[in-house]
N, C-alpha and C. Protein backbone atom coordinates (compact mmCIF):
# COMPACT_ATOMS: atom_id res chain seq x y z
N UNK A 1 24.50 -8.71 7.64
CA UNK A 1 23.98 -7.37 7.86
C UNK A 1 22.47 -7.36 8.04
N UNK A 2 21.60 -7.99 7.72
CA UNK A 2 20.63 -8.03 7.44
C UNK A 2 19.89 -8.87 8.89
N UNK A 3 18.84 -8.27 9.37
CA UNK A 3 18.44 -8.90 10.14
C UNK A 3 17.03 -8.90 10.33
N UNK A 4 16.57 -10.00 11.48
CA UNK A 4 15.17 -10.41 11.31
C UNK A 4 14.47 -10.27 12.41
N UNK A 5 13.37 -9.87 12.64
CA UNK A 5 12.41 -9.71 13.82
C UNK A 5 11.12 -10.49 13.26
N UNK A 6 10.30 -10.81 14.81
CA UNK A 6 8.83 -11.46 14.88
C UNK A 6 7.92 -10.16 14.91
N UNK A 7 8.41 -8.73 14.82
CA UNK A 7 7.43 -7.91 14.87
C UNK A 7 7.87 -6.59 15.02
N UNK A 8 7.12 -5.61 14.19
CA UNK A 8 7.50 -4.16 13.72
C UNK A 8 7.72 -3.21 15.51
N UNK A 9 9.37 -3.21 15.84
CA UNK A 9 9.39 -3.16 16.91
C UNK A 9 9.47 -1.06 16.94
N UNK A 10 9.86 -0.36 18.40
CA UNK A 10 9.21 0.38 18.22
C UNK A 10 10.24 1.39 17.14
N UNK A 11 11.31 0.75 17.34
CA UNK A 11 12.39 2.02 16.79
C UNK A 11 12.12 1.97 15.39
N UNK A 12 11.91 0.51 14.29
CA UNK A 12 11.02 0.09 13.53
C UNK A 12 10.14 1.52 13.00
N UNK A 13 9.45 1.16 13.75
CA UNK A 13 7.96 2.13 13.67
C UNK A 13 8.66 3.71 13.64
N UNK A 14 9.20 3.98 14.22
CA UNK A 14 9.92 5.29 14.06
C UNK A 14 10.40 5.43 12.76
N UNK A 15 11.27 4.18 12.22
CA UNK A 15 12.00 4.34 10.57
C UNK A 15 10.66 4.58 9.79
N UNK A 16 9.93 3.67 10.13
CA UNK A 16 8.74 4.17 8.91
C UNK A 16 7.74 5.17 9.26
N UNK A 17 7.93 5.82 10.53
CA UNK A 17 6.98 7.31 10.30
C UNK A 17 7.97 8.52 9.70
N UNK A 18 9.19 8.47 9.41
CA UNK A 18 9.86 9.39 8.98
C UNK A 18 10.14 8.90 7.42
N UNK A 19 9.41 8.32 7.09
CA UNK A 19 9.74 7.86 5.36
C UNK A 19 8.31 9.01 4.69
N UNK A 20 8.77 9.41 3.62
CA UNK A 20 7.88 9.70 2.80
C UNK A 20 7.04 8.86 1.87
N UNK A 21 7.48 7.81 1.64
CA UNK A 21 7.56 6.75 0.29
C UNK A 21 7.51 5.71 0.99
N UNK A 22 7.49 4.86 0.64
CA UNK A 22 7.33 2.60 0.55
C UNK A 22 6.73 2.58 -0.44
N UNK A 23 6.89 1.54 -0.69
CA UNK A 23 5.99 0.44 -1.86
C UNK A 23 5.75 -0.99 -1.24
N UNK A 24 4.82 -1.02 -2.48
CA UNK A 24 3.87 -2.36 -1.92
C UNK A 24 4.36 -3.18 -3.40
N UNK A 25 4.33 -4.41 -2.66
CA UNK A 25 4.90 -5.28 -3.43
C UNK A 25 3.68 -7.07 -3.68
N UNK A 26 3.13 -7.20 -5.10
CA UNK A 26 2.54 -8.47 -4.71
C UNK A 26 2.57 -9.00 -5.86
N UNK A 27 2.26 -10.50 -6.20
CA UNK A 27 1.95 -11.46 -7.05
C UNK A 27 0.89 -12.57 -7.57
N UNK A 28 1.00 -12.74 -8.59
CA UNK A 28 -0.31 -13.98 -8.67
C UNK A 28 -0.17 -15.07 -8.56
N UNK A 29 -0.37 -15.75 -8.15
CA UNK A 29 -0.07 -18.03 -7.74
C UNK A 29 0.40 -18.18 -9.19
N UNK A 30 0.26 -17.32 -10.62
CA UNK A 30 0.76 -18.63 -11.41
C UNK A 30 2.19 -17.93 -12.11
N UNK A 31 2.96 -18.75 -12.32
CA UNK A 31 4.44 -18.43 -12.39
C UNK A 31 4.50 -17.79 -13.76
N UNK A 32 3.60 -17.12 -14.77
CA UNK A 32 3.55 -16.14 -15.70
C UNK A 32 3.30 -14.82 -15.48
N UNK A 33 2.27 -14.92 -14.48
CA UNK A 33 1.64 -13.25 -14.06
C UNK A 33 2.59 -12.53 -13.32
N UNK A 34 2.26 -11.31 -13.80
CA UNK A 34 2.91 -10.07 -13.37
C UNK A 34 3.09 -9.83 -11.69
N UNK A 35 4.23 -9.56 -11.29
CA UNK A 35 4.46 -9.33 -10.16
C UNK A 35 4.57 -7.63 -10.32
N UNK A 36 3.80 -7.37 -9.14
CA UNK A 36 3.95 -5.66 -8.79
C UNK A 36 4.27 -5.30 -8.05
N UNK A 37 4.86 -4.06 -8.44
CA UNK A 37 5.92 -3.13 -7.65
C UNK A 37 4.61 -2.24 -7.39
N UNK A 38 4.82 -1.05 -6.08
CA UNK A 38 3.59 -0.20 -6.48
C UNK A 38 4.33 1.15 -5.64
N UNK A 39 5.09 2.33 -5.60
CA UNK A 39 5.11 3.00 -4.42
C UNK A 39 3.65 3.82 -3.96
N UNK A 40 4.09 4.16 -2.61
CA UNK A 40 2.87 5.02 -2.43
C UNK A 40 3.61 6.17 -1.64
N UNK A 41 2.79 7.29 -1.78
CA UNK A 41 3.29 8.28 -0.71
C UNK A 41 1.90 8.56 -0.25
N UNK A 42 2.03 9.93 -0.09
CA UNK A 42 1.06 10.79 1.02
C UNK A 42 0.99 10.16 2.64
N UNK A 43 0.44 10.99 3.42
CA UNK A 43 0.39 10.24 4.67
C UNK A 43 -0.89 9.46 4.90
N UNK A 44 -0.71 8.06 4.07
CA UNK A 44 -1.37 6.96 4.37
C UNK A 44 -0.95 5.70 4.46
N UNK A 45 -0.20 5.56 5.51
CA UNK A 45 0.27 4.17 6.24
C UNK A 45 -0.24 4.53 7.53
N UNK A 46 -0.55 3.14 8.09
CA UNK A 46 -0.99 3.40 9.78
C UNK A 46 -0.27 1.93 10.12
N UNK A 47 0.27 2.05 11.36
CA UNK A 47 0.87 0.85 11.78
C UNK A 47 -0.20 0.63 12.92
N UNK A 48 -1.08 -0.15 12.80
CA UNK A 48 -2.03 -0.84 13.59
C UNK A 48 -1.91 -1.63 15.01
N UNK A 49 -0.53 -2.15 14.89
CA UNK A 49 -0.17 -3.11 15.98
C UNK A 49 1.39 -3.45 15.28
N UNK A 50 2.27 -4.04 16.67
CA UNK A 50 3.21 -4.84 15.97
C UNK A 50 3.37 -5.50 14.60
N UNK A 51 2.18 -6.12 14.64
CA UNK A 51 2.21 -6.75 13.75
C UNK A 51 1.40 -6.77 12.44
N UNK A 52 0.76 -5.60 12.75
CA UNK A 52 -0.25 -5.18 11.47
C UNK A 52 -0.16 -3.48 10.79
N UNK A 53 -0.32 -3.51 9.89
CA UNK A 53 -0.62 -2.03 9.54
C UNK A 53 -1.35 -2.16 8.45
N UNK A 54 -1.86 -0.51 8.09
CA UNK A 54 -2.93 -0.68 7.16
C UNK A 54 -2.37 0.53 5.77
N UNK A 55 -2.82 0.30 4.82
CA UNK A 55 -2.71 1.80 4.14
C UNK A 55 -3.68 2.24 3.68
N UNK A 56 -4.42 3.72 3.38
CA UNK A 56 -5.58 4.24 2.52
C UNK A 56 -4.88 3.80 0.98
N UNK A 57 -5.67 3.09 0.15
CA UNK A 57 -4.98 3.12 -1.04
C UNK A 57 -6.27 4.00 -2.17
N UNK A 58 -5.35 4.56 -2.88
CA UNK A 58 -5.88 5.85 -4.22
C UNK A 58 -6.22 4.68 -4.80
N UNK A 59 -7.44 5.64 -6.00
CA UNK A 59 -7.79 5.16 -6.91
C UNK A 59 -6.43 5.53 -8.07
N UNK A 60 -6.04 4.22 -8.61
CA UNK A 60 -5.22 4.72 -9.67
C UNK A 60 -5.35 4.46 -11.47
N UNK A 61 -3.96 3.43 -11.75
CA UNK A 61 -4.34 3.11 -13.15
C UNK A 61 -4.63 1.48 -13.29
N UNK A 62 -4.54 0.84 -12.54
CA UNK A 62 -4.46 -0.58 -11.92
C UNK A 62 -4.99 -0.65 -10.53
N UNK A 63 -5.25 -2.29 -10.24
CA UNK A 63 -5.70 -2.53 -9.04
C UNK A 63 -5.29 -3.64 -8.89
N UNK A 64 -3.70 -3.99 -9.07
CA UNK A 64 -3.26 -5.06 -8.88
C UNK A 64 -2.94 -5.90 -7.71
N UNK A 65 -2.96 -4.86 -6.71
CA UNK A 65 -2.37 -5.45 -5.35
C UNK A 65 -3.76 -5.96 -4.61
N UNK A 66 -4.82 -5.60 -5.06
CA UNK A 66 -6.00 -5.93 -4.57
C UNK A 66 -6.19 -7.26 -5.06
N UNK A 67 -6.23 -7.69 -6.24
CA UNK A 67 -6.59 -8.71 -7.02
C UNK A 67 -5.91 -9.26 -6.56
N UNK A 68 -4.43 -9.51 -6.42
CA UNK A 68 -3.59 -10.08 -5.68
C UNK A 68 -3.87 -11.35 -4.74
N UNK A 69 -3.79 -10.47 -3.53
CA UNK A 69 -4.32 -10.50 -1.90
C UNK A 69 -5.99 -10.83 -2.18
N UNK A 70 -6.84 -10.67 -3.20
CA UNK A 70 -8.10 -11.68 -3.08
C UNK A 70 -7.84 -13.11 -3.47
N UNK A 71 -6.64 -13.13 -4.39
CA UNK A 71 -6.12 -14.43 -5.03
C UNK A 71 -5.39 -15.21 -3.95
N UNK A 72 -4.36 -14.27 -2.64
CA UNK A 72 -3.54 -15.33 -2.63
C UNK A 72 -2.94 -14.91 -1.17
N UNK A 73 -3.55 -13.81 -1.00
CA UNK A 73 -2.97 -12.50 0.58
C UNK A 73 -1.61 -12.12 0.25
N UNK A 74 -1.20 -12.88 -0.56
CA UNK A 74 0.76 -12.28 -0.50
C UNK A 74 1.02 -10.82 -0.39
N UNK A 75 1.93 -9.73 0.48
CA UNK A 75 2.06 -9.05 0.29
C UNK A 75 3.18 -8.43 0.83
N UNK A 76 4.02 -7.47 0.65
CA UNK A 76 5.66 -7.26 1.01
C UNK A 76 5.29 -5.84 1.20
N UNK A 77 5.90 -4.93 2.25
CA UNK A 77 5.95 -3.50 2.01
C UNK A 77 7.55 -3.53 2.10
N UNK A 78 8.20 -2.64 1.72
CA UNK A 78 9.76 -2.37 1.58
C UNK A 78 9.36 -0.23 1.83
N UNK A 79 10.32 -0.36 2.85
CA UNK A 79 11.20 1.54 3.07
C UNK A 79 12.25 1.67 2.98
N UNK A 80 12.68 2.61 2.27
CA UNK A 80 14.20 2.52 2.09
C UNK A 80 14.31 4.31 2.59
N UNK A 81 15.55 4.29 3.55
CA UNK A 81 16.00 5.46 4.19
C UNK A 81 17.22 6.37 2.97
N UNK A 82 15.73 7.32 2.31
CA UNK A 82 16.99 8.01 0.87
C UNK A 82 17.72 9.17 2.23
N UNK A 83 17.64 9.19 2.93
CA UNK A 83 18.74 10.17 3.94
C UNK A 83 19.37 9.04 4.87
N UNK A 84 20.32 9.94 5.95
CA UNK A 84 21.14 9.26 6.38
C UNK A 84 20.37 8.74 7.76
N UNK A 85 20.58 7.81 8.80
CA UNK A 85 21.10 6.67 8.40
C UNK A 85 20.81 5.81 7.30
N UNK A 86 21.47 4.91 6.55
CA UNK A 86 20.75 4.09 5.31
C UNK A 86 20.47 2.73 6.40
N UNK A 87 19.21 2.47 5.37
CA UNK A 87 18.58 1.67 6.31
C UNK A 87 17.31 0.76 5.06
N UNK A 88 16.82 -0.29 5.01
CA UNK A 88 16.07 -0.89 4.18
C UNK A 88 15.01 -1.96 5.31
N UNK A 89 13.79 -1.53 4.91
CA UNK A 89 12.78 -2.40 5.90
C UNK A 89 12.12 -3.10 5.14
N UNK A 90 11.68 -4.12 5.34
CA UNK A 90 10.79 -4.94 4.82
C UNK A 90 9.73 -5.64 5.74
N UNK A 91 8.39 -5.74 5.18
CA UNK A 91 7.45 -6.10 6.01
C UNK A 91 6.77 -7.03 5.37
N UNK A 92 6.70 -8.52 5.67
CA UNK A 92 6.32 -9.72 4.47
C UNK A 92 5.11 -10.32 5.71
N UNK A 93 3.73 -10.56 4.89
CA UNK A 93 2.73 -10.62 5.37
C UNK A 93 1.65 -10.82 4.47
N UNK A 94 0.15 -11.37 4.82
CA UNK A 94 -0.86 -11.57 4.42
C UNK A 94 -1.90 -10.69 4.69
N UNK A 95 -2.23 -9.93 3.64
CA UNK A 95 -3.15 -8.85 3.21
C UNK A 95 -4.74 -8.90 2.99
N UNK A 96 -5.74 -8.04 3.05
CA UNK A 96 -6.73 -8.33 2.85
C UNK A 96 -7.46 -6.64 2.30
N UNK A 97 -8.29 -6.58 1.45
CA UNK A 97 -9.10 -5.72 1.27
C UNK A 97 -10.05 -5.01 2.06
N UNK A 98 -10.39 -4.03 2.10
CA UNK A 98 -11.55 -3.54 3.24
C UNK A 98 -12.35 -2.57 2.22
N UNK A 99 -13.57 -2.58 1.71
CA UNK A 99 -14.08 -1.52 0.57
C UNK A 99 -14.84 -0.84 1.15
N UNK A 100 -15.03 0.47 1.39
CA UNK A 100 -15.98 1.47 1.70
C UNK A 100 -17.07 0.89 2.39
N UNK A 101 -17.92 -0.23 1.66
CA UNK A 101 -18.95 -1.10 1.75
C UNK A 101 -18.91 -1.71 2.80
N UNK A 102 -17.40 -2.70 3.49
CA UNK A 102 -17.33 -3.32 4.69
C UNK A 102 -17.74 -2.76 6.15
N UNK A 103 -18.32 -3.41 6.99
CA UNK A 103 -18.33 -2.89 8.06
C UNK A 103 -17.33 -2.31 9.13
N UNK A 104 -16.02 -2.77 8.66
CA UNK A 104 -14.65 -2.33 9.03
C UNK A 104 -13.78 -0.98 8.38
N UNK A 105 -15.06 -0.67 7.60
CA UNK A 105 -14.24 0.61 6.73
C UNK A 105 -14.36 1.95 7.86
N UNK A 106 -15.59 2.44 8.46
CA UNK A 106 -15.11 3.14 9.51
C UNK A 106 -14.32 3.41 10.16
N UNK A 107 -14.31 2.55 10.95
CA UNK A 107 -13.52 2.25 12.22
C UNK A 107 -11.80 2.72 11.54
N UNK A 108 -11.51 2.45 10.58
CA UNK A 108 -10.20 2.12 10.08
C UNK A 108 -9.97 3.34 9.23
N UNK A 109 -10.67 3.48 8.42
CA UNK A 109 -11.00 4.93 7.64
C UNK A 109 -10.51 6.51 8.95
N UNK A 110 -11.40 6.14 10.14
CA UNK A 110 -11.03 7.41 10.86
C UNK A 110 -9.66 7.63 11.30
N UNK A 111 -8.61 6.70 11.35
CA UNK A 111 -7.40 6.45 11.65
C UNK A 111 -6.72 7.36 10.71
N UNK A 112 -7.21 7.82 9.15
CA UNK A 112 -6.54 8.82 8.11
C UNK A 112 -7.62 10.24 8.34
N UNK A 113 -6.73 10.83 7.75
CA UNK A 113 -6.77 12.46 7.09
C UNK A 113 -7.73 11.56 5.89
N UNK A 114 -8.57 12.66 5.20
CA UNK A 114 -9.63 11.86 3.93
C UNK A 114 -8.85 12.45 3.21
N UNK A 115 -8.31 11.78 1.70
CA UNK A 115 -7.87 11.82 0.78
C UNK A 115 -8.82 11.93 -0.64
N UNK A 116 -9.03 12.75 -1.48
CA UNK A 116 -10.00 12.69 -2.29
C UNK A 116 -9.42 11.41 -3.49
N UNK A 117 -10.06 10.46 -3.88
CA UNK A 117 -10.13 9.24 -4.81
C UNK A 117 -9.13 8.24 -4.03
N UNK A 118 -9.56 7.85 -2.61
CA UNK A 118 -9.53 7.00 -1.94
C UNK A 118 -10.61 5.79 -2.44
N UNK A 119 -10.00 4.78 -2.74
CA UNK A 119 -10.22 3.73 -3.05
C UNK A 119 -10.70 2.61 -2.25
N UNK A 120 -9.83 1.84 -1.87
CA UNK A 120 -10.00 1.07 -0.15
C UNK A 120 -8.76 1.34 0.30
N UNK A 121 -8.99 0.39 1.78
CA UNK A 121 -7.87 0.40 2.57
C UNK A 121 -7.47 -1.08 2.65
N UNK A 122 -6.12 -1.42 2.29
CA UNK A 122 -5.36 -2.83 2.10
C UNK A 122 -4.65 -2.90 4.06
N UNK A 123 -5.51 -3.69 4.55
CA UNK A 123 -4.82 -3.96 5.85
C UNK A 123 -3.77 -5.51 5.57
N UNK A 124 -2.78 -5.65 6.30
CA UNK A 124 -1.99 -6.64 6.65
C UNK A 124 -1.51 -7.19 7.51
N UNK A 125 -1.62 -8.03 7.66
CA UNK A 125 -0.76 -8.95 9.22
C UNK A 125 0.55 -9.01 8.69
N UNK A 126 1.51 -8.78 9.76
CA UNK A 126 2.52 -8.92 9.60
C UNK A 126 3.24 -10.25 10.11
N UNK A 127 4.07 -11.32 9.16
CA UNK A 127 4.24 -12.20 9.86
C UNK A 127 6.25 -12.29 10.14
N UNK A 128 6.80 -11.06 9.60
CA UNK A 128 8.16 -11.12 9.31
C UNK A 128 8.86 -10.06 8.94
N UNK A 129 9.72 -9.16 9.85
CA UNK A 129 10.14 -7.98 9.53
C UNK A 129 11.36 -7.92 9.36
N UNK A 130 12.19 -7.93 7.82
CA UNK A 130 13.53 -7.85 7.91
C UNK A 130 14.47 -6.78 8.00
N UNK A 131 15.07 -6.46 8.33
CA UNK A 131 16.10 -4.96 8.04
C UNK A 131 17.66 -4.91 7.20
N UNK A 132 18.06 -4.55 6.15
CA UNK A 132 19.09 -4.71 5.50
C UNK A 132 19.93 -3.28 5.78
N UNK A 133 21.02 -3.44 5.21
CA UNK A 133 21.84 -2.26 4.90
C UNK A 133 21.28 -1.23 4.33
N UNK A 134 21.07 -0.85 3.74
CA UNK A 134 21.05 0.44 2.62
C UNK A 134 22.21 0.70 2.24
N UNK A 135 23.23 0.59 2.17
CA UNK A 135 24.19 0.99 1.30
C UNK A 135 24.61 1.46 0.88
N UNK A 136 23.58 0.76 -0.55
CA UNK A 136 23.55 1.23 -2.00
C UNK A 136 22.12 1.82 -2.34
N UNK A 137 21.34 2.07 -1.69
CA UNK A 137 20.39 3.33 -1.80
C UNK A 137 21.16 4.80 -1.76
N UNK A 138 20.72 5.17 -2.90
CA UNK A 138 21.50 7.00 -3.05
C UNK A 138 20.65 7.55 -2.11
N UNK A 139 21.76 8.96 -1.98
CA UNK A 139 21.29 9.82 -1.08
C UNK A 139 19.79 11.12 -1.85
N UNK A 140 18.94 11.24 -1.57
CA UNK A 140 17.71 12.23 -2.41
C UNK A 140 17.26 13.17 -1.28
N UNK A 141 16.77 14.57 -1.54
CA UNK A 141 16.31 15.16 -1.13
C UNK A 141 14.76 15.38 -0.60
N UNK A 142 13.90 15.52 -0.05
CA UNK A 142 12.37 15.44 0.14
C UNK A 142 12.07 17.04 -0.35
N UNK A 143 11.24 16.87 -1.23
CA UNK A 143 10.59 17.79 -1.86
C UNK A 143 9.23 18.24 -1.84
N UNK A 144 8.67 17.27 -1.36
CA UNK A 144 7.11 17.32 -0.89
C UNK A 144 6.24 16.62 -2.18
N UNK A 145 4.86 16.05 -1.92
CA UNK A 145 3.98 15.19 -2.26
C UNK A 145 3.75 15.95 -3.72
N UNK A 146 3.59 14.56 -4.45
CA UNK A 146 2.85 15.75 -5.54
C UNK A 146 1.04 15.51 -5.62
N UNK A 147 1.10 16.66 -6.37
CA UNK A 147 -0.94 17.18 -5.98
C UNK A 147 -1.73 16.71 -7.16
N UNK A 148 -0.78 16.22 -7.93
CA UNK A 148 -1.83 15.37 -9.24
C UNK A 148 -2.90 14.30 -9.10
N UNK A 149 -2.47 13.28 -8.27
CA UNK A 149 -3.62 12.54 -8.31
C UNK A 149 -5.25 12.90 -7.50
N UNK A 150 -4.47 13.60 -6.39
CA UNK A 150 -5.55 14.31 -5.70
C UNK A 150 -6.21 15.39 -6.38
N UNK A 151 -5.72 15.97 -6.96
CA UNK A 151 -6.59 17.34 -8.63
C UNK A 151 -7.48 16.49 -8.93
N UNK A 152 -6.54 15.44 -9.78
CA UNK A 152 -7.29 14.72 -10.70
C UNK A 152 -8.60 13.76 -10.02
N UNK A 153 -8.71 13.43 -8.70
CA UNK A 153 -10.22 13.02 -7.97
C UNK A 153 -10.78 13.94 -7.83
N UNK A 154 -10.34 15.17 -7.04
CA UNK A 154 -11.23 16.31 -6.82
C UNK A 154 -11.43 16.53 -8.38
N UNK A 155 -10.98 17.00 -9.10
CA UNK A 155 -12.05 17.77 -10.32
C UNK A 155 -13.36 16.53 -11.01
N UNK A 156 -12.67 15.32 -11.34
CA UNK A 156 -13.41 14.20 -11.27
C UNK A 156 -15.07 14.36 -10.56
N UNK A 157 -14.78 14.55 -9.25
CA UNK A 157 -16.12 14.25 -8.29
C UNK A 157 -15.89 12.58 -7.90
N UNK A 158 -16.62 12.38 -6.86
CA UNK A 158 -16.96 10.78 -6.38
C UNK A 158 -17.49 9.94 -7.21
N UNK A 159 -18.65 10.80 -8.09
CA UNK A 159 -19.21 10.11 -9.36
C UNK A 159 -18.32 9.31 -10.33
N UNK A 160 -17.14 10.60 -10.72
CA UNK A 160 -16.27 10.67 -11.48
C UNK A 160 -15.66 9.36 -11.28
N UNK A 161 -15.04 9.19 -10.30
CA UNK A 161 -13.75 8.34 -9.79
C UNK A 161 -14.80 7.15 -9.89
N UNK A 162 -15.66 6.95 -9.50
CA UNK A 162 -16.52 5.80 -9.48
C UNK A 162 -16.35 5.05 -11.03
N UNK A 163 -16.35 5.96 -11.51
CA UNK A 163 -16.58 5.59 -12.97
C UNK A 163 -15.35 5.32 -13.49
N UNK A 164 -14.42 5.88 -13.22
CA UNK A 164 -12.84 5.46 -13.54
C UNK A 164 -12.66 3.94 -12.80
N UNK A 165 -13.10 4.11 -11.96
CA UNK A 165 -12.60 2.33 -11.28
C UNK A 165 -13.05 1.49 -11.87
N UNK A 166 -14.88 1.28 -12.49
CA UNK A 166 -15.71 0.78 -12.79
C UNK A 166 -14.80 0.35 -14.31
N UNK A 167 -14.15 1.28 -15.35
CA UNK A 167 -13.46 1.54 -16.31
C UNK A 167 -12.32 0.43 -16.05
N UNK A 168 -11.69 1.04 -15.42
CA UNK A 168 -10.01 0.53 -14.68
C UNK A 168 -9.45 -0.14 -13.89
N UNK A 169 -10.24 -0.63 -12.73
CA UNK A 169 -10.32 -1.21 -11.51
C UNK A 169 -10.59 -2.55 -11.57
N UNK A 170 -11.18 -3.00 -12.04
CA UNK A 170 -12.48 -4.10 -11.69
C UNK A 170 -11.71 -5.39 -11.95
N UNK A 171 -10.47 -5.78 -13.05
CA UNK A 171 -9.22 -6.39 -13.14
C UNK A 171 -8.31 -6.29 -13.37
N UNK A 172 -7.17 -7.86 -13.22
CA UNK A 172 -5.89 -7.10 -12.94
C UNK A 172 -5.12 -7.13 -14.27
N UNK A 173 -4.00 -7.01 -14.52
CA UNK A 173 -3.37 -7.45 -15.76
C UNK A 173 -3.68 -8.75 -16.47
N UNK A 174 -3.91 -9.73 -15.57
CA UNK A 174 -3.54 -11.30 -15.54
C UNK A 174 -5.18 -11.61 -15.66
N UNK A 175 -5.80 -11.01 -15.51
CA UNK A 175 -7.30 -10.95 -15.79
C UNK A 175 -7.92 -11.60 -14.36
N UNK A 176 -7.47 -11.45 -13.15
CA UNK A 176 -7.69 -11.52 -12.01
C UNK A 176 -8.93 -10.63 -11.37
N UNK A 177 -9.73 -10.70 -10.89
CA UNK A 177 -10.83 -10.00 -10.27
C UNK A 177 -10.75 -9.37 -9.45
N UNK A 178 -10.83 -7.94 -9.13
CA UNK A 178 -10.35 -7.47 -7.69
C UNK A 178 -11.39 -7.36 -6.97
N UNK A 179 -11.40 -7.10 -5.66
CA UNK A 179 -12.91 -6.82 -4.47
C UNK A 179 -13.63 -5.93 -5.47
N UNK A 180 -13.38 -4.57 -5.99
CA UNK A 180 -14.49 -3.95 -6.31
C UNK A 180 -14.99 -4.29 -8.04
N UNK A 181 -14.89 -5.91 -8.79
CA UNK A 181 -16.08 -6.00 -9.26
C UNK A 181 -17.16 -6.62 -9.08
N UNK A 182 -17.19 -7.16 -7.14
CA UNK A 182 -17.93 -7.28 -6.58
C UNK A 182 -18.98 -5.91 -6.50
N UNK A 183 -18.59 -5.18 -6.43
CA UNK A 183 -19.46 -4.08 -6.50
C UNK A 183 -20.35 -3.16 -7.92
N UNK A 184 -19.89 -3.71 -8.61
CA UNK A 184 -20.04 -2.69 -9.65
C UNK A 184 -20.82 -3.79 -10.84
């Protein structure tokens, strides 16, 4: 059932502009550290090319997928179709950071709507796109985004959030370094 492509083809690209949700998926080189699950919503995925896409990623409670991908690029996105047709995508690839700071944050930044406690943007090459059944994914309703994390930057301020990352951000579980305690 399950099948494999060299690149996010276009009908592909169609399954994942009608998803609300994916998650990002990554790990550390040593066979103790925490592997992460991460979903994301809002509308911040951009499919860049066949073979690349990018996401705006929030400031959150961790910054694991960053630390990650500075450690090692590993990175997986997975969509799963909670309506009908069922359908499961996977996108396995090598990741990289882009921080406000980079000269590539523009250019890539204008591609989104601005999100308040936007963090960076995690771009990826894609080197392997699989597609499974869905199945056994239940059927769920779309209810719309929720407005908490975005409250919680806007009332914050830029200052604010700065200071939460500086707090929260800077490593990973595994005591891994992410891009922004280069900055701070």
């Amino acid at each position: 059932m399950a099948k494999i492509f060299d690149c996010i083809t276009e009908e592909l690209q169609d399954f994942i502009a009608a998803q609300q949700l994916f998650f990002v998926g990554s790990a550390p080189l040593s066979p103790t550290g925490h592997v992460n699950l991460s979903p994301k919503g809002f509308d911040c995925l951009r499919i860049l090319s066949p073979n690349q896409v990018a996401y705006l990623d929030l400031t959150g409670s961790g910054n694991e997928t960053s630390a990650h991908l500075q450690e090692n690029g590993r990175i997986t996105f997975m969509f799963c179709a909670f309506a009908e047709p069922p359908c499961i995508l996977r996108l396995f690839g090598q990741g990289n950071t882009i921080l406000p700071s980079s000269p590539d944050w523009n250019s890539l930044y204008s591609l989104f709507s601005p999100i308040p406690g936007t963090r960076q943007i995690i771009v990826a090459d894609i080197q392997k796109v699989q597609t499974s059944c869905g199945f056994g994914v239940p059927l769920y309703e779309y209810q719309g985004q929720r407005q908490i994390l975005v409250n919680w930057a806007s009332k914050r301020g830029e200052e604010g959030v700065r200071e939460f990352q500086q707090q929260k951000n800077l490593v990973s579980l595994d005591g891994l370094a992410t891009p922004l305690s280069k900055l701070f």
